[in-house]
PDB file of N, CA and C in Angstrom:
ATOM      1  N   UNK A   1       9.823 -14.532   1.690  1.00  0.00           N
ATOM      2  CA  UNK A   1       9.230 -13.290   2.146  1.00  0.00           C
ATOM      3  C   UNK A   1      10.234 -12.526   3.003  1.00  0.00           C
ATOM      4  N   UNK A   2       9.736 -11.760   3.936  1.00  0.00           N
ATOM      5  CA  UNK A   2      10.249 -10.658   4.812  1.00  0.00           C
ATOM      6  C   UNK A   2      11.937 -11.676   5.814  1.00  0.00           C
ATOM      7  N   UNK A   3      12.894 -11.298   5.463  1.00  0.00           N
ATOM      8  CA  UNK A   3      13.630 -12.526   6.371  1.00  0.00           C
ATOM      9  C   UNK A   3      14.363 -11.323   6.965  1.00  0.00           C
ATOM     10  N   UNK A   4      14.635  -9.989   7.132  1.00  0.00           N
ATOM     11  CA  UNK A   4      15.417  -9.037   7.925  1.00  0.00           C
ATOM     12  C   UNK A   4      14.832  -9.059   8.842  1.00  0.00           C
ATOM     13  N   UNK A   5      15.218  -9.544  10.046  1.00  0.00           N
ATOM     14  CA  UNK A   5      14.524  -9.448  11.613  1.00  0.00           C
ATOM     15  C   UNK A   5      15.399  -8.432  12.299  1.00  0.00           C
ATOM     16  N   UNK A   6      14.829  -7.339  12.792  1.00  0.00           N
ATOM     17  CA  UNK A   6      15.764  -6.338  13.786  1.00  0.00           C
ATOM     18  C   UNK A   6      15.623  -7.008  15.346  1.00  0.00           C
ATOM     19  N   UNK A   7      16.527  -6.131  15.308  1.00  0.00           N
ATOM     20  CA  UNK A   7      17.269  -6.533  16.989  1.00  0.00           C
ATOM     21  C   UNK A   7      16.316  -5.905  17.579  1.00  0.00           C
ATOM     22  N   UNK A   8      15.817  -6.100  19.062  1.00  0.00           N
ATOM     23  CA  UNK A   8      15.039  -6.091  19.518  1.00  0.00           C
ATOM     24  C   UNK A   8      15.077  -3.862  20.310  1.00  0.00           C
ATOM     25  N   UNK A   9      14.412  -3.427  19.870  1.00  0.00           N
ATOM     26  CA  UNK A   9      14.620  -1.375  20.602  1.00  0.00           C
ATOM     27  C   UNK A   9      15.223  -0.900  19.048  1.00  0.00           C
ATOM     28  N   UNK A  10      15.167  -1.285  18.137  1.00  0.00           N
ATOM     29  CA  UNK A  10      16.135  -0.781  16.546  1.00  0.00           C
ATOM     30  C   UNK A  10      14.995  -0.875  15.382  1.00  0.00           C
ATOM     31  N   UNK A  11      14.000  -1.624  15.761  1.00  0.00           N
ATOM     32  CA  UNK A  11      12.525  -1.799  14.941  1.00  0.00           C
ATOM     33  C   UNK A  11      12.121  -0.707  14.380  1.00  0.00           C
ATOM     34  N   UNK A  12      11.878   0.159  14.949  1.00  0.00           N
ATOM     35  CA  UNK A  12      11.588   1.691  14.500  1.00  0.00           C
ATOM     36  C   UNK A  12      12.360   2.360  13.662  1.00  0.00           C
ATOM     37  N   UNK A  13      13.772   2.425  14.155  1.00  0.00           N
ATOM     38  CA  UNK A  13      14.989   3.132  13.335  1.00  0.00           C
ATOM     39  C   UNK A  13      15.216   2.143  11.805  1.00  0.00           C
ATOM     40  N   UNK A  14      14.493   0.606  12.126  1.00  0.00           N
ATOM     41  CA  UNK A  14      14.758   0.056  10.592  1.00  0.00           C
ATOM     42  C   UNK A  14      13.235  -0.001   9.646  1.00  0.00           C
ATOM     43  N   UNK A  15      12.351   0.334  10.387  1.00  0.00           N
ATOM     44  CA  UNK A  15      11.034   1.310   9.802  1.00  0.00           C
ATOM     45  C   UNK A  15      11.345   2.326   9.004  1.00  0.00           C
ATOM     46  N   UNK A  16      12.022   3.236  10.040  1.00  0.00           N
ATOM     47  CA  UNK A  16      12.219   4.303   9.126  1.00  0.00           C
ATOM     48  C   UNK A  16      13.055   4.636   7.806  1.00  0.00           C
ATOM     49  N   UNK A  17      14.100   3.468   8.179  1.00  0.00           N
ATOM     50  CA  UNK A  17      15.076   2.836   6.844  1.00  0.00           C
ATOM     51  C   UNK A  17      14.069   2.561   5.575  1.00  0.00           C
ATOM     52  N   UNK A  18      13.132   1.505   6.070  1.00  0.00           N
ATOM     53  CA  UNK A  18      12.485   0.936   5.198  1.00  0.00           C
ATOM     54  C   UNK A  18      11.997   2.208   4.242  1.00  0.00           C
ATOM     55  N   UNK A  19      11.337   2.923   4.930  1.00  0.00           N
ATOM     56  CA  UNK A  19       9.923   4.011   4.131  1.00  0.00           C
ATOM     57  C   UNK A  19      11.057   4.699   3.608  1.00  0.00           C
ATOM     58  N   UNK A  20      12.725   5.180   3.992  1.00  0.00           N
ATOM     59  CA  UNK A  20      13.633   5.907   3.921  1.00  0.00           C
ATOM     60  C   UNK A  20      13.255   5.459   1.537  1.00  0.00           C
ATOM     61  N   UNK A  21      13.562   4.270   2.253  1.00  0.00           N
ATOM     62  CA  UNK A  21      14.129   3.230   0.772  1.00  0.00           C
ATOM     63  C   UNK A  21      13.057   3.120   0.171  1.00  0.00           C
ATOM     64  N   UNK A  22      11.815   3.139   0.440  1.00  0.00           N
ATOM     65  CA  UNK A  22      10.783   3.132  -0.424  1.00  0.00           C
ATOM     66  C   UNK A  22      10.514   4.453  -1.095  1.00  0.00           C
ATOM     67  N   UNK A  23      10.612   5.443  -0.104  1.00  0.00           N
ATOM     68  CA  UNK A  23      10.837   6.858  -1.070  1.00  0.00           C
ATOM     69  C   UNK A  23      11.605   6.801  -2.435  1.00  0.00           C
ATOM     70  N   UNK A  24      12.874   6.276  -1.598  1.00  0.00           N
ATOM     71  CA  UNK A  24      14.185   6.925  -2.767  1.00  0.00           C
ATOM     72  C   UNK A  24      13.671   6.052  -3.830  1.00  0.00           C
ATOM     73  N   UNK A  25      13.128   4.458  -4.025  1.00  0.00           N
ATOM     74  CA  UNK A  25      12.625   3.912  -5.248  1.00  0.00           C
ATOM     75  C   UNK A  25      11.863   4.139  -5.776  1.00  0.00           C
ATOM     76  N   UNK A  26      10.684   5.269  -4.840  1.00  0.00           N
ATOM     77  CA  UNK A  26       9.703   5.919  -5.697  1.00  0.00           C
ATOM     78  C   UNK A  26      10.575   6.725  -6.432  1.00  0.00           C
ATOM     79  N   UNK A  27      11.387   7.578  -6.054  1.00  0.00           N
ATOM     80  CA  UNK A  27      11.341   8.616  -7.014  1.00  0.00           C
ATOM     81  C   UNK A  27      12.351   8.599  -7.852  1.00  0.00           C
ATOM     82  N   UNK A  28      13.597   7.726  -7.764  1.00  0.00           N
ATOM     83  CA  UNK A  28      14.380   7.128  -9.132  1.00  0.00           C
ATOM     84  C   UNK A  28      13.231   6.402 -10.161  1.00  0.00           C
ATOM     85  N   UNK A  29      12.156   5.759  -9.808  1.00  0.00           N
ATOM     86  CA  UNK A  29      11.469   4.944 -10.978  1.00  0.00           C
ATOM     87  C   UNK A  29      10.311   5.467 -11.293  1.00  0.00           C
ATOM     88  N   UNK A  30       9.729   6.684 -10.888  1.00  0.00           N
ATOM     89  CA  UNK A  30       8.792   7.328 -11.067  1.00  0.00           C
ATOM     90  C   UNK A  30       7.309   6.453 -10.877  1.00  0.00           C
ATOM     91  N   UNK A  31       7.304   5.371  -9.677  1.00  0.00           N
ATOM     92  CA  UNK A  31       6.301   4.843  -9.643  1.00  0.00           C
ATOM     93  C   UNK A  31       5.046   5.903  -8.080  1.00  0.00           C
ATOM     94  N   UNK A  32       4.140   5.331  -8.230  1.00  0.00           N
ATOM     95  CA  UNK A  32       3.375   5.672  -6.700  1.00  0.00           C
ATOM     96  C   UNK A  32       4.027   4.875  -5.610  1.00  0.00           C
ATOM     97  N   UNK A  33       3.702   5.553  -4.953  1.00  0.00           N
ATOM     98  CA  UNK A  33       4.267   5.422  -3.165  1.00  0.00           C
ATOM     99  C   UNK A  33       3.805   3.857  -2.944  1.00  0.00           C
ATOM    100  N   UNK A  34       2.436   3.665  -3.297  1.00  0.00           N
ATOM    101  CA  UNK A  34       2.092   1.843  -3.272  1.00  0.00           C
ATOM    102  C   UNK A  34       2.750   0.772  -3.861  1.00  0.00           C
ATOM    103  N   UNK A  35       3.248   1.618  -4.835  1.00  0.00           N
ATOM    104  CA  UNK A  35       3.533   0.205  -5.721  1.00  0.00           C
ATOM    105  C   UNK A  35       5.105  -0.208  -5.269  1.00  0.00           C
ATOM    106  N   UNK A  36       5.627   1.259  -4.906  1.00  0.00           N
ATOM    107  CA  UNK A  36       7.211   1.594  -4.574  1.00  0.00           C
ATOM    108  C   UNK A  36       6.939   0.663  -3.705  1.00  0.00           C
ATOM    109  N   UNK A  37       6.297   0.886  -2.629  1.00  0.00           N
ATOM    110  CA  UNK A  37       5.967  -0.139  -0.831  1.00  0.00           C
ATOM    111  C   UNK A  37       6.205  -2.025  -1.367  1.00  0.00           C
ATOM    112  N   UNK A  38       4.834  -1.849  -2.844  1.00  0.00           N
ATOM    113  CA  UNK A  38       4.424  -3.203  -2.832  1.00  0.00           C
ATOM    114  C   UNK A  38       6.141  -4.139  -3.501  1.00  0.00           C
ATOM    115  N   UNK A  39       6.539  -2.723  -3.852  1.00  0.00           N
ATOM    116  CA  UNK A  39       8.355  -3.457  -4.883  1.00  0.00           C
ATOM    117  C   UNK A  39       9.330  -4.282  -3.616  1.00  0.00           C
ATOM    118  N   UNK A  40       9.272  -2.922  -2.354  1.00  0.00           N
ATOM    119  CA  UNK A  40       9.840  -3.359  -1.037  1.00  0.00           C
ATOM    120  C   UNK A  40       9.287  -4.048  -0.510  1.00  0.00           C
ATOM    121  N   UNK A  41       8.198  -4.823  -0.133  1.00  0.00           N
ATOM    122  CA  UNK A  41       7.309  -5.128   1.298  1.00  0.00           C
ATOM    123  C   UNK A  41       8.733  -6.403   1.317  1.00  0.00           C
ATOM    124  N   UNK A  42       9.389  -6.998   0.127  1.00  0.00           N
ATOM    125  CA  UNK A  42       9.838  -8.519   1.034  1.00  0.00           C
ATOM    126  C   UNK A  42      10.855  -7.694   2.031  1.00  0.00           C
ATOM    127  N   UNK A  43      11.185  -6.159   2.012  1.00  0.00           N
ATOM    128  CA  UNK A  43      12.229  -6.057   2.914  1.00  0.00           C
ATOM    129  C   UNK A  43      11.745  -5.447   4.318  1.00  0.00           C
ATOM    130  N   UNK A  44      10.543  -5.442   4.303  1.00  0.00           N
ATOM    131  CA  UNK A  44      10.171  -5.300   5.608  1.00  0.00           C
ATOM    132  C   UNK A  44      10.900  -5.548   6.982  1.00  0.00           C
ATOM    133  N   UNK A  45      11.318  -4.323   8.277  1.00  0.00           N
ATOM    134  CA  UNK A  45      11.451  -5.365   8.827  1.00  0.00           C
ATOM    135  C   UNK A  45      10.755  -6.135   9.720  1.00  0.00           C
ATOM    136  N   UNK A  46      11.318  -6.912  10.019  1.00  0.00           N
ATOM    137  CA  UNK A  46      10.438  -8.096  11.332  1.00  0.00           C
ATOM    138  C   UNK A  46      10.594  -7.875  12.613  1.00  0.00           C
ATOM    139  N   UNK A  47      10.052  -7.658  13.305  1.00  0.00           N
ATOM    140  CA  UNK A  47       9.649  -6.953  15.157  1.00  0.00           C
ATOM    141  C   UNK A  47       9.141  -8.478  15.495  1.00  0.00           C
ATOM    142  N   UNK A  48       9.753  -9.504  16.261  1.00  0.00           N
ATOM    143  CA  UNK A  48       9.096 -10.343  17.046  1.00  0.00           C
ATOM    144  C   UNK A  48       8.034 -10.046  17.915  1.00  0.00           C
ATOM    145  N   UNK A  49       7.929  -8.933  18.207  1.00  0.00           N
ATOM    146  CA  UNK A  49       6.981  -8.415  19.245  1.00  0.00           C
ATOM    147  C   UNK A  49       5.646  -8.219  18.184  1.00  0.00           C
ATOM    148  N   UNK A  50       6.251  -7.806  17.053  1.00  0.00           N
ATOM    149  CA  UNK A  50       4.644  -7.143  16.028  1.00  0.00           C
ATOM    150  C   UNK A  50       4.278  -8.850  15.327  1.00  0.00           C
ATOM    151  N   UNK A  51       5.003  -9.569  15.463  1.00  0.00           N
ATOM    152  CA  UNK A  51       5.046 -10.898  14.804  1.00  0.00           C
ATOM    153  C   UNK A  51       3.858 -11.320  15.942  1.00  0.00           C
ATOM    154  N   UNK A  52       4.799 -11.382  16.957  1.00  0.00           N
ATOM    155  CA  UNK A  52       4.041 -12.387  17.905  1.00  0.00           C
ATOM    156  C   UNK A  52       2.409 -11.760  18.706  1.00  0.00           C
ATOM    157  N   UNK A  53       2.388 -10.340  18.582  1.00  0.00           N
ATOM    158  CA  UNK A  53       0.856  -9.936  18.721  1.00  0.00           C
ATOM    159  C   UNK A  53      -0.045 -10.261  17.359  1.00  0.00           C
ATOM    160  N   UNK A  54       0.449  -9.940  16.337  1.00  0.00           N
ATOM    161  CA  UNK A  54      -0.226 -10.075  15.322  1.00  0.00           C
ATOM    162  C   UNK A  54      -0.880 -11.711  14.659  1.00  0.00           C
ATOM    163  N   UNK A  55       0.228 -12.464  15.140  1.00  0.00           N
ATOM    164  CA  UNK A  55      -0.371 -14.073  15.171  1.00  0.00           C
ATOM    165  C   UNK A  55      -1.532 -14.532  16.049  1.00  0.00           C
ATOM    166  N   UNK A  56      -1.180 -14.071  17.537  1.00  0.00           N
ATOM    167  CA  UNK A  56      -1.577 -14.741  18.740  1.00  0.00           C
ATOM    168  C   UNK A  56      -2.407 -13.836  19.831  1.00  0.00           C
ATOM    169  N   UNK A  57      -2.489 -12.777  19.025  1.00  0.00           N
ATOM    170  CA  UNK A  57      -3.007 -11.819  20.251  1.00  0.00           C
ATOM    171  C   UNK A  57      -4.142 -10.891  19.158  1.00  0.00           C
ATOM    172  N   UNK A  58      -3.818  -9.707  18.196  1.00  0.00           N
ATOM    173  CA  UNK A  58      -4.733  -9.335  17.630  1.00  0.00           C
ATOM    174  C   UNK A  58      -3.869  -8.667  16.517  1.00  0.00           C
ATOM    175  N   UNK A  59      -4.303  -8.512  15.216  1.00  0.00           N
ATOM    176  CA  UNK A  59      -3.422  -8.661  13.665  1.00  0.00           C
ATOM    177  C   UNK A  59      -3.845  -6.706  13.959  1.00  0.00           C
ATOM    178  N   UNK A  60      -5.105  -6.615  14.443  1.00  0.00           N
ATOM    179  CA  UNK A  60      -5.005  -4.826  14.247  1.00  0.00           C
ATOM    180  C   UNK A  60      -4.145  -4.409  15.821  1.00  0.00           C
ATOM    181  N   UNK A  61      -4.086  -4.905  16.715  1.00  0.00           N
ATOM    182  CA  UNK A  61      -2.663  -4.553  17.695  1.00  0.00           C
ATOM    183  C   UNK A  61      -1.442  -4.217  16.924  1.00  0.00           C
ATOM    184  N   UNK A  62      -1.346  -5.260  15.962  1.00  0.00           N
ATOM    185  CA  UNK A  62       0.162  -5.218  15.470  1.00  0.00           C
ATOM    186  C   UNK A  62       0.278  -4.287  14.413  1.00  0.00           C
ATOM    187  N   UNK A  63      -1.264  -3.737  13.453  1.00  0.00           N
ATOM    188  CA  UNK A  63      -1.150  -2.835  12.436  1.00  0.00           C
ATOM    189  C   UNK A  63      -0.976  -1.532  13.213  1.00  0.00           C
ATOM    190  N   UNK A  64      -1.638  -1.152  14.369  1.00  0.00           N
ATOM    191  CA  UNK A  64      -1.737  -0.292  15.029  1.00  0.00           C
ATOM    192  C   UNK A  64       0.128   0.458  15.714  1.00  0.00           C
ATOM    193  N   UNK A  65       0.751  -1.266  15.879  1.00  0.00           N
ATOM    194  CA  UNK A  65       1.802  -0.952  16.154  1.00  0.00           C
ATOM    195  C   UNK A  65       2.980  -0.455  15.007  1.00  0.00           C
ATOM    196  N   UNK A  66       2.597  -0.909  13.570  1.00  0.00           N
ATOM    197  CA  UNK A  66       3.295  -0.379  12.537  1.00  0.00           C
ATOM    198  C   UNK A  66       2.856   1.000  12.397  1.00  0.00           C
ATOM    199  N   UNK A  67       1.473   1.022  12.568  1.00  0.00           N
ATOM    200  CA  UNK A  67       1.332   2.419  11.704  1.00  0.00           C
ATOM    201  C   UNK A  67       2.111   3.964  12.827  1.00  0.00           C
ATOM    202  N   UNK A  68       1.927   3.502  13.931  1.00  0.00           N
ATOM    203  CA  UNK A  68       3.038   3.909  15.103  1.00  0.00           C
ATOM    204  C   UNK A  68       4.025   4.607  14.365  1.00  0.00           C
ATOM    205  N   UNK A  69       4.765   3.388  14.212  1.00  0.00           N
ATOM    206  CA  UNK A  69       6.587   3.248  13.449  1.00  0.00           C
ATOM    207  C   UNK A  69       6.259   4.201  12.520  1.00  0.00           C
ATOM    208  N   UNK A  70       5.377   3.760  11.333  1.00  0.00           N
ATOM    209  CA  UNK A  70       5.210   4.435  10.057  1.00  0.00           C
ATOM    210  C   UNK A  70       5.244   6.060  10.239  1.00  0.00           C
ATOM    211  N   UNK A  71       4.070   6.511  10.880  1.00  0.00           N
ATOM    212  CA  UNK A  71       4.055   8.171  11.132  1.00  0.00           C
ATOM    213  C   UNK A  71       5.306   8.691  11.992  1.00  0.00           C
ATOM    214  N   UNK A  72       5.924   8.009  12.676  1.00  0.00           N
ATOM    215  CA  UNK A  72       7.043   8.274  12.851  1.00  0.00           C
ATOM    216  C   UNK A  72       8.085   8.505  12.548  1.00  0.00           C
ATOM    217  N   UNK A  73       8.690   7.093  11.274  1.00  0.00           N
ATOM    218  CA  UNK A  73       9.021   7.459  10.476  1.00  0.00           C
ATOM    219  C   UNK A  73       9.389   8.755   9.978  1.00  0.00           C
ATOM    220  N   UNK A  74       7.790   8.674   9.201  1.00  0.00           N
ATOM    221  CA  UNK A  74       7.387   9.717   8.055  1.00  0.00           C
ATOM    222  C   UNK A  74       7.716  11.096   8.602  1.00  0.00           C
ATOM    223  N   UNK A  75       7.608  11.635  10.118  1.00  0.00           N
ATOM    224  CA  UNK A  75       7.540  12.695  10.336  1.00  0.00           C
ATOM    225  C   UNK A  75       9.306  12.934  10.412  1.00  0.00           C
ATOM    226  N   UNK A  76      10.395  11.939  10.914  1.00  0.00           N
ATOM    227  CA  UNK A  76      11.185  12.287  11.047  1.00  0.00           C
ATOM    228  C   UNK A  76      12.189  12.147   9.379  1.00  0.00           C
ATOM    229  N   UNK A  77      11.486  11.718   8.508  1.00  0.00           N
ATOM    230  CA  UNK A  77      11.611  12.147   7.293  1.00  0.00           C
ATOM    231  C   UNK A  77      11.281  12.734   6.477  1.00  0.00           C
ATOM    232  N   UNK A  78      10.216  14.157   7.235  1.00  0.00           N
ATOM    233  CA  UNK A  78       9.721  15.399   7.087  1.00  0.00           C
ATOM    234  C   UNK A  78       9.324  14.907   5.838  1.00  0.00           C
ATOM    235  N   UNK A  79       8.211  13.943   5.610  1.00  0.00           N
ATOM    236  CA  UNK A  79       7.451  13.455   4.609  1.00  0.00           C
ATOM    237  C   UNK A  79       6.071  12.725   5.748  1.00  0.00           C
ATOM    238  N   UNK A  80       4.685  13.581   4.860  1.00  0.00           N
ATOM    239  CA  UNK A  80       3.313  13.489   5.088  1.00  0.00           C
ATOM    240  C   UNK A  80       2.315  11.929   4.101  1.00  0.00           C
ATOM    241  N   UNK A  81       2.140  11.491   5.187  1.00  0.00           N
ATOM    242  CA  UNK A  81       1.202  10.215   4.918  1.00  0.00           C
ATOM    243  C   UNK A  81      -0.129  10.193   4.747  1.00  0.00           C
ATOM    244  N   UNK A  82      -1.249  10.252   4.274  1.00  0.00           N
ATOM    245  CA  UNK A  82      -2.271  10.560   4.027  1.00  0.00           C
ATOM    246  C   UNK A  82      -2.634   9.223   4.532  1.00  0.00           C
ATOM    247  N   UNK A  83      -4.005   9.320   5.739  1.00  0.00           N
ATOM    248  CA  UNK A  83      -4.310   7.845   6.434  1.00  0.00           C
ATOM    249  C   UNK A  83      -4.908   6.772   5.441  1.00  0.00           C
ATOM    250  N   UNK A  84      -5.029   7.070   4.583  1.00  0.00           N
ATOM    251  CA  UNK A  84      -4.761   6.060   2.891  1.00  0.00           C
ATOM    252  C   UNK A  84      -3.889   5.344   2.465  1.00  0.00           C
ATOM    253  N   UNK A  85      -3.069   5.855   2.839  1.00  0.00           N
ATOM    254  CA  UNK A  85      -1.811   5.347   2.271  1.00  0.00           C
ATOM    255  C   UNK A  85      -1.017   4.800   3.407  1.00  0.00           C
ATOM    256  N   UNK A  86      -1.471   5.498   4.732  1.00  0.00           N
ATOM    257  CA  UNK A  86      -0.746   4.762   5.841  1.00  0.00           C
ATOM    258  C   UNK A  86      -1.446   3.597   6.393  1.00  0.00           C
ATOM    259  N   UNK A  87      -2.620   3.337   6.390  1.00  0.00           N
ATOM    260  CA  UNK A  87      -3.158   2.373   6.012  1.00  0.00           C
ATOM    261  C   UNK A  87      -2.638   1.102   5.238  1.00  0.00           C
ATOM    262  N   UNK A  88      -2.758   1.469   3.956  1.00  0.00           N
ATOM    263  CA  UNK A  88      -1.964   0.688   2.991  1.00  0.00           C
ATOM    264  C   UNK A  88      -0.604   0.263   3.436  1.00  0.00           C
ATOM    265  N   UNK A  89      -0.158   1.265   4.000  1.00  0.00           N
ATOM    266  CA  UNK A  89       1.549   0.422   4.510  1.00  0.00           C
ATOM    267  C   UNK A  89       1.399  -0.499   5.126  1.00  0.00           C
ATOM    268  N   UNK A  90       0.870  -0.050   6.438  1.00  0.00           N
ATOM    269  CA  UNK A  90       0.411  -1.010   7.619  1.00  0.00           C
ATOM    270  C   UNK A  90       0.120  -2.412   7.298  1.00  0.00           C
ATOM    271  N   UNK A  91      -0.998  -2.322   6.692  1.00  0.00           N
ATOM    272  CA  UNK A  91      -1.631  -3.549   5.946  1.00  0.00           C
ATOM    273  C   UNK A  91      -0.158  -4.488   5.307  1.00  0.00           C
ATOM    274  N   UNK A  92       0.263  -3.786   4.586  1.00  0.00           N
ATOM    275  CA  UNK A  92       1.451  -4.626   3.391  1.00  0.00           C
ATOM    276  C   UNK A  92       2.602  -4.860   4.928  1.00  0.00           C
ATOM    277  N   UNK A  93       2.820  -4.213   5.441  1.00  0.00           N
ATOM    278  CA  UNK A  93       4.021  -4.709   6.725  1.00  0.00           C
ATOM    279  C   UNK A  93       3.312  -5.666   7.191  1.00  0.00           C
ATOM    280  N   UNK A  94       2.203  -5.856   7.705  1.00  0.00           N
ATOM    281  CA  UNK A  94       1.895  -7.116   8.653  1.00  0.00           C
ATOM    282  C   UNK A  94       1.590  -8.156   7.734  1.00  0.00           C
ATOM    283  N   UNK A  95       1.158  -7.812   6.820  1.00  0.00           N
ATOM    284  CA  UNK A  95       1.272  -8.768   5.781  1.00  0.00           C
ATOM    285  C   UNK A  95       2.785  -9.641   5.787  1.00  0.00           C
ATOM    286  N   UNK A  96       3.432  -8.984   5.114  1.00  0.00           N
ATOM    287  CA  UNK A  96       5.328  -9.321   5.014  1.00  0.00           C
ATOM    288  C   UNK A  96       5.624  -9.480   6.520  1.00  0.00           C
ATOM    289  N   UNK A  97       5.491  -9.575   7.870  1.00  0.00           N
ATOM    290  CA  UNK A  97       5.777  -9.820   8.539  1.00  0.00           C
ATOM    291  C   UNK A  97       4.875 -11.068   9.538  1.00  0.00           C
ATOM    292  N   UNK A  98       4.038 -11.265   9.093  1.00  0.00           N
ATOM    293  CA  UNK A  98       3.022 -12.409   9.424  1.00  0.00           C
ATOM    294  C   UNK A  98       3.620 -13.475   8.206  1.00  0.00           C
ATOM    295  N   UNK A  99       4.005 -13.436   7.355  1.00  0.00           N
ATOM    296  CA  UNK A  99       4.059 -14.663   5.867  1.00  0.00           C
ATOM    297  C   UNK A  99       5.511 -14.787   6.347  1.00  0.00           C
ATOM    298  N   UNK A 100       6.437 -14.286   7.375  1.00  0.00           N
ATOM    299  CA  UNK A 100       7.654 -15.262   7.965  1.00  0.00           C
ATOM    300  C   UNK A 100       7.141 -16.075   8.374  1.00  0.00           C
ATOM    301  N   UNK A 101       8.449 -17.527   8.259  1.00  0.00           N
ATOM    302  CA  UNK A 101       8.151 -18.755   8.416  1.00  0.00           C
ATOM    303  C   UNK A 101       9.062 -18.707  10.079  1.00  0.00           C
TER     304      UNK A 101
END
């Protein structure tokens, strides 16, 4: 699963990498934005901090804390998320970042 762990204040900037790269594979392969996500999720990255709330403390703390990253992201890649789909990210990141060993 997910094995790219960022350095600890860089989580965000490799968020935004991520969704960066899920775009560009949406639109070389002409798939939806989900499936593009579901092609990437193993490259998720890993936030010890979203790891370790999401195990031990509360799994919607830690979605709450992706979807953060995510609209952030998205806005500074002047690309709009519909709370459907940001949802759906959220979900698939803590997913790929909870299934590290």
């Amino acid at each position: 699963m997910s094995t790219q762990r960022s350095q600890p204040f860089q989580w965000r900037r490799d968020v935004r990498n991520w969704l960066s790269s899920v775009l560009q594979y949406q639109q070389q392969y002409g798939l939806s934005l989900r499936s593009a996500a579901q092609y990437s999720q193993q490259n998720v990255p890993v936030s010890a901090l979203v790891e370790f709330v999401g195990r031990y403390v509360e799994r919607r703390l830690a979605a709450w804390a992706v979807k953060s990253a995510l609209r952030e992201a998205a806005a500074s890649l002047n690309f709009t998320l519909d709370n459907g789909t940001l949802d759906f990210l959220a979900e698939l990141a803590v997913d790929s970042i909870l299934a590290t060993v």
